[in-house]
C-alpha atoms as a PDB file:
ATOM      1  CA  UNK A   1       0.000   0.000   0.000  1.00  0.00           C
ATOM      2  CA  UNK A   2       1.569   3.752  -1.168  1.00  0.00           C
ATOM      3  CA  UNK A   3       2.032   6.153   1.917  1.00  0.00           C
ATOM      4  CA  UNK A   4      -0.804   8.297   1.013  1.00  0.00           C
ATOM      5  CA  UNK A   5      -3.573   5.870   0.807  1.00  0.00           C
ATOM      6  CA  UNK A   6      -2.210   4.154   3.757  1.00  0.00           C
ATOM      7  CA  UNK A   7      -2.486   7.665   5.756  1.00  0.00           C
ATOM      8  CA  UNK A   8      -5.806   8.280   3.924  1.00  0.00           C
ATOM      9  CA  UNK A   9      -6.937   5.152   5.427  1.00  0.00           C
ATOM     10  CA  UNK A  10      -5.530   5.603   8.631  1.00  0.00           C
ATOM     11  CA  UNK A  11      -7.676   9.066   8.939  1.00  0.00           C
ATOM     12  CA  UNK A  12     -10.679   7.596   7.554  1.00  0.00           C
ATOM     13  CA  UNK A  13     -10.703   4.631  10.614  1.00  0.00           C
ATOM     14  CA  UNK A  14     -10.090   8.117  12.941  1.00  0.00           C
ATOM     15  CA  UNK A  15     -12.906   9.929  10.990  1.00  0.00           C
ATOM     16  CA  UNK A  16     -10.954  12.476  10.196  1.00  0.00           C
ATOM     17  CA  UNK A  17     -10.664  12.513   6.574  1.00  0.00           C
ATOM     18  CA  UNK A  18     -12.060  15.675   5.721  1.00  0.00           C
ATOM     19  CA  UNK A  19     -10.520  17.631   8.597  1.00  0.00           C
ATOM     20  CA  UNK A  20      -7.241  19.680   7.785  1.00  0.00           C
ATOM     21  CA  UNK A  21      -4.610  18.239  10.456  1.00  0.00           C
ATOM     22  CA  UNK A  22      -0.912  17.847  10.914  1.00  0.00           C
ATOM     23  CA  UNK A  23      -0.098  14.123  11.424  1.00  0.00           C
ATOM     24  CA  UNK A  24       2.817  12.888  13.221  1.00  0.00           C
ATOM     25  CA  UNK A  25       4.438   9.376  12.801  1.00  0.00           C
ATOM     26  CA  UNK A  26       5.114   7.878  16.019  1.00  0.00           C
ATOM     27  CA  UNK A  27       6.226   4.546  14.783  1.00  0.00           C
ATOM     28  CA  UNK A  28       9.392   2.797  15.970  1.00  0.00           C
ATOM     29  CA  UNK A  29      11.557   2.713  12.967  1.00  0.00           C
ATOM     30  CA  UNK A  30      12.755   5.857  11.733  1.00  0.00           C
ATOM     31  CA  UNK A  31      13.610   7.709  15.083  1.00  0.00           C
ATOM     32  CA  UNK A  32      13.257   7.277  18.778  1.00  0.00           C
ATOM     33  CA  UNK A  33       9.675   6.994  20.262  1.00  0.00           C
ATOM     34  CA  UNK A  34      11.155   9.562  22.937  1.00  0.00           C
ATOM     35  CA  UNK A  35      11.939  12.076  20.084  1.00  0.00           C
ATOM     36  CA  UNK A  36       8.430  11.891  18.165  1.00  0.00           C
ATOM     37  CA  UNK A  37       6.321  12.001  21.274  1.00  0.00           C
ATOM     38  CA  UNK A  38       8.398  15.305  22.466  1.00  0.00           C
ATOM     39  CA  UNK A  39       7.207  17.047  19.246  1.00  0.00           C
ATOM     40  CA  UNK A  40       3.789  15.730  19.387  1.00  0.00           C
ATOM     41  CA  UNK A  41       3.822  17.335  22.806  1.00  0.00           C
ATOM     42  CA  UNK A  42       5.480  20.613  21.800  1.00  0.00           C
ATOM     43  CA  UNK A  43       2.936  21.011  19.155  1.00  0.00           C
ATOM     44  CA  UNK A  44      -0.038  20.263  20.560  1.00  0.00           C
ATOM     45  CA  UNK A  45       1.089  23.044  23.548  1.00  0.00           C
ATOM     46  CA  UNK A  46       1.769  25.507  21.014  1.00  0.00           C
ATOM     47  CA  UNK A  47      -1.455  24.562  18.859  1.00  0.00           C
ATOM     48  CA  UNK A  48      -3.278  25.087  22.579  1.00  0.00           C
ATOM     49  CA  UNK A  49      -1.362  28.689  22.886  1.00  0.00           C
ATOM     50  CA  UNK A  50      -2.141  29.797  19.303  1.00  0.00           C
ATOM     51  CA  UNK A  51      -5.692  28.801  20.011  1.00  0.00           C
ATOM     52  CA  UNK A  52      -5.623  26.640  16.701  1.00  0.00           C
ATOM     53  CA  UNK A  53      -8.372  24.542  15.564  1.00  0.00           C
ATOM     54  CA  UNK A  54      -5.870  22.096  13.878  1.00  0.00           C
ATOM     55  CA  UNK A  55      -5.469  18.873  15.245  1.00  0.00           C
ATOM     56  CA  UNK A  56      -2.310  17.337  16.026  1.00  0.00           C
ATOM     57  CA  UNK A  57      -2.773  13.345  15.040  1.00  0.00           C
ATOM     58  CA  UNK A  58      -0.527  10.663  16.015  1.00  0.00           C
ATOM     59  CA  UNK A  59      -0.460   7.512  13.686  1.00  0.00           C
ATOM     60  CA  UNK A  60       1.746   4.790  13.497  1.00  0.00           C
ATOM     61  CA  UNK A  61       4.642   4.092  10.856  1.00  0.00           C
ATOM     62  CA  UNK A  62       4.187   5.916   7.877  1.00  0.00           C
ATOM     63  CA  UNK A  63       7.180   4.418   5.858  1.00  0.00           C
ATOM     64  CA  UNK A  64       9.812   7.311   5.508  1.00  0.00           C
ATOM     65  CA  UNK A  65      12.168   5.569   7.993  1.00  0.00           C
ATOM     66  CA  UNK A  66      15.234   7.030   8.934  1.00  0.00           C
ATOM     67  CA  UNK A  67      14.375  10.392   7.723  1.00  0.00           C
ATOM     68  CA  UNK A  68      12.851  10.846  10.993  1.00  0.00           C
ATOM     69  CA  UNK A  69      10.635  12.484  12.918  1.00  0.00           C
ATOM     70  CA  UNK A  70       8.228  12.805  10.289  1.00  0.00           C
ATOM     71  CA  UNK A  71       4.980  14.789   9.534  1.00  0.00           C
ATOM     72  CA  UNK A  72       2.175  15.274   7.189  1.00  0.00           C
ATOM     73  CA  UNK A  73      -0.495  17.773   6.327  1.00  0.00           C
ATOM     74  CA  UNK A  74      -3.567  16.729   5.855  1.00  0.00           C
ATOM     75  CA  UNK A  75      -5.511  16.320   3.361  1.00  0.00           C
ATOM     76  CA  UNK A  76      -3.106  17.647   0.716  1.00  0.00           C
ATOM     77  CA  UNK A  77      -0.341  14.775   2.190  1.00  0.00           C
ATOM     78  CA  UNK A  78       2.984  16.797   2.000  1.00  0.00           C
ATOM     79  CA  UNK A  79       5.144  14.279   3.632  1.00  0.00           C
ATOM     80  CA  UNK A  80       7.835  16.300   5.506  1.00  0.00           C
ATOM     81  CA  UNK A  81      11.084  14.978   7.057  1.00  0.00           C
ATOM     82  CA  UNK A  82      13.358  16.012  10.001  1.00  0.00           C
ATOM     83  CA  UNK A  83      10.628  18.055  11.719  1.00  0.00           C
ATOM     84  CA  UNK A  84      11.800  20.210  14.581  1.00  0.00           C
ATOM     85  CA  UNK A  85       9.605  21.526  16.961  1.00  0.00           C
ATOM     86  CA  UNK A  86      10.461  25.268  15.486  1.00  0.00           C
ATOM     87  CA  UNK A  87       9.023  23.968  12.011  1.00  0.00           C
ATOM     88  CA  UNK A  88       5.936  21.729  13.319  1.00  0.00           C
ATOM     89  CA  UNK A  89       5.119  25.257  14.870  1.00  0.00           C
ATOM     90  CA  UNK A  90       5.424  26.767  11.311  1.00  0.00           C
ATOM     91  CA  UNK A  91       3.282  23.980   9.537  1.00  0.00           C
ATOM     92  CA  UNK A  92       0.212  24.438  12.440  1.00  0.00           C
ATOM     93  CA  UNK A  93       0.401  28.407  11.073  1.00  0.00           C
ATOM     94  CA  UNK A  94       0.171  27.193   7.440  1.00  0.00           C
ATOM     95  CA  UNK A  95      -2.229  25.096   7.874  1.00  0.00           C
ATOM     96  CA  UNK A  96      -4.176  26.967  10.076  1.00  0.00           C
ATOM     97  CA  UNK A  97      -3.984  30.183   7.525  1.00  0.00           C
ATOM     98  CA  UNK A  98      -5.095  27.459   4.733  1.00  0.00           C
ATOM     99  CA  UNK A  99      -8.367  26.557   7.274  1.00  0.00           C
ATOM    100  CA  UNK A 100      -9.628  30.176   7.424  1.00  0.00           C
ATOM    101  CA  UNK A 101      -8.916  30.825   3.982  1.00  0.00           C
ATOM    102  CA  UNK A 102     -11.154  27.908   2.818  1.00  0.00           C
END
């Protein structure tokens, strides 16, 4: 199964498909559980600051390994690699600028 439709599916069991989000791989593979869970954390506290109404989802491996920690916007699926905390901040502001623009 291709990465997109298996994070298509993967929001669809979460019924979240037709929400805007930024999704964050927590799987084992591609960098330390320790490290993804810190930037789920950091984001979701900054999302809470910022008072923005995208979600922060968690999903398992999303086959990028080793590029790792990795995140996606959803629903356009931009797979992005490396993600800081500094530039998860920066995607929630994009995406949240795309949500009141639509």
């Amino acid at each position: 199964m291709g990465r997109k439709r298996k994070l298509r599916k993967q929001m669809r069991k979460r019924h979240l498909e037709d929400e805007t989000a930024l999704v964050i791989c927590v799987g084992k593979r591609c960098c330390g559980r320790e490290e993804s869970c810190a930037l789920v954390e950091a984001t979701r506290e900054y999302a809470a600051e910022t008072h923005s109404n995208v979600p922060v989802v968690t999903v398992g491996c999303l086959d990028v390994c080793k590029k790792g920690p990795i995140a996606a916007t959803y629903p356009d699926i931009e797979f992005k690699k490396r993600v800081t905390a500094k530039r998860a901040r920066k995607l929630i502001d994009n995406l949240e600028n795309r949500r009141r623009e639509q």
